[in-house]
Protein backbone atom coordinates (compact mmCIF):
# COMPACT_ATOMS: atom_id res chain seq x y z
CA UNK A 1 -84.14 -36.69 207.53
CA UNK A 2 -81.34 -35.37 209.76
CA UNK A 3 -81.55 -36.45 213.49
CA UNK A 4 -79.59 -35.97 216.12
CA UNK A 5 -78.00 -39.00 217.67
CA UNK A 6 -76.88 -37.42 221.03
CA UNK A 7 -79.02 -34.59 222.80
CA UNK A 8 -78.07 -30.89 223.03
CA UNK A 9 -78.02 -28.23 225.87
CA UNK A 10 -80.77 -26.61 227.25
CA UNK A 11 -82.82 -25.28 230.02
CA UNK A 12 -85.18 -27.31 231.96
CA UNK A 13 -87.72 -24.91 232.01
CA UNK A 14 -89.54 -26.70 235.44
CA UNK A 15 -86.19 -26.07 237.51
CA UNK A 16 -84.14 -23.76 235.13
CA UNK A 17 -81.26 -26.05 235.01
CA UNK A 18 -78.65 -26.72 232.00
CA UNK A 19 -79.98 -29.92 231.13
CA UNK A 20 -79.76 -32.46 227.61
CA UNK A 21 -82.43 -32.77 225.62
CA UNK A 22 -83.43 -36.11 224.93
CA UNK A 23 -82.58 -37.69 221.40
CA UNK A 24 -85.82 -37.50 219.40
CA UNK A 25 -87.37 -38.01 215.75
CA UNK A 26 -89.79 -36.08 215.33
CA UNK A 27 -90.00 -36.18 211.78
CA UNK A 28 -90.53 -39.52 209.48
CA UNK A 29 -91.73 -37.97 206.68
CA UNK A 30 -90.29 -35.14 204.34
CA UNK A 31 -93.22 -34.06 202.60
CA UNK A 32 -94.95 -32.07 205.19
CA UNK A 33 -92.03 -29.87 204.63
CA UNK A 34 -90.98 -30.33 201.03
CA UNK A 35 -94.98 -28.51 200.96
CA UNK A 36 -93.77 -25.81 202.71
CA UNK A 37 -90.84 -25.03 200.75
CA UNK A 38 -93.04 -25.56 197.65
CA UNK A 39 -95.22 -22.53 198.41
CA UNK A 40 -93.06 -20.66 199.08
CA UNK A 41 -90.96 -20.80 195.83
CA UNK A 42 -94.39 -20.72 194.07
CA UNK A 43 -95.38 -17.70 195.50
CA UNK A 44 -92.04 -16.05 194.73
CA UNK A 45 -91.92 -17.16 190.96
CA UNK A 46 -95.92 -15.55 191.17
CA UNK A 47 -94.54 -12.84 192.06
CA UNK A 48 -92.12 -12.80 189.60
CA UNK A 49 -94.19 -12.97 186.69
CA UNK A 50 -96.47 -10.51 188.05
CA UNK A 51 -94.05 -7.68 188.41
CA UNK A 52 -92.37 -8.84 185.04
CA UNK A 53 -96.06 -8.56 183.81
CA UNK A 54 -97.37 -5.09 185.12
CA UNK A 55 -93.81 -3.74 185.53
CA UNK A 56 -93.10 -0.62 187.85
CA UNK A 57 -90.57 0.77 190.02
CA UNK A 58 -92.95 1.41 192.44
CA UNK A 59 -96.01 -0.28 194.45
CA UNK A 60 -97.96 2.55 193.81
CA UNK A 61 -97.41 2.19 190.11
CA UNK A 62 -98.12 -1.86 189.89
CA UNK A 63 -101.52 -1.07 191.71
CA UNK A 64 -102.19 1.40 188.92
CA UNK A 65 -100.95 -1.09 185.90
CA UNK A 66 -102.92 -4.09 187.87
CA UNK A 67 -106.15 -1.89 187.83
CA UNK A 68 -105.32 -0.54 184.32
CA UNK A 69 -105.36 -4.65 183.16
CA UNK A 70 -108.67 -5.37 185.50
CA UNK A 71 -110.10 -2.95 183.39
CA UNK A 72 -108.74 -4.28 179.96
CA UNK A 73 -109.71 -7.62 181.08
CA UNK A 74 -113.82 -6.67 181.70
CA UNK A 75 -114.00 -4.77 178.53
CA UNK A 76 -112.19 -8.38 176.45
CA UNK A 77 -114.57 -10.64 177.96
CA UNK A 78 -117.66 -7.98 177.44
CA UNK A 79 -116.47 -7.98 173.72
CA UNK A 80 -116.06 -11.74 173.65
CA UNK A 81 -119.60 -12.76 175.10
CA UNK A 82 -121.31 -10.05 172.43
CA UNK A 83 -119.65 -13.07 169.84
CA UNK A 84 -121.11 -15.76 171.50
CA UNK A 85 -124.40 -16.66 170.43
CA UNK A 86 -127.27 -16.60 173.64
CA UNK A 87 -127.49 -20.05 175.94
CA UNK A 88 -130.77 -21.73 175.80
């Protein structure tokens, strides 16, 4: 986890000085932000598939496939409960 040894410029706020800020670690652990970084390269590869799923050159036209396979979706399961016999 990088840290600087030696502080940087800045502005004391309180007097509005050039000042150094102190030399601080604020972070001992990497996986509060290896998390962040996960989630986001989730969401993208989501994304991913779902566009490589509904297709489109347009929002307006994945909204329309995405409601097209909503649809497709209720009538499958409809059709796969009428197999199932009834639960006691």
């Amino acid at each position: 986890i990088p840290t600087l040894q030696k502080g940087l410029k800045t502005v004391d706020l309180a007097g509005g000085r050039e000042t150094l800020a102190r030399y601080e670690r604020s972070d001992i652990c990497a996986v509060p932000r290896a998390l962040a970084v996960a989630e986001a390269m989730l969401a993208w590869e989501l994304a991913v598939a779902y566009r490589e799923r509904l297709g489109g050159d347009s929002m307006e036209e994945i909204l329309l496939r995405h409601h097209e396979y909503g649809e497709y979706l209720e009538h499958f399961l409809e059709r796969s409960q009428g197999d199932r016999p009834a639960e006691k």
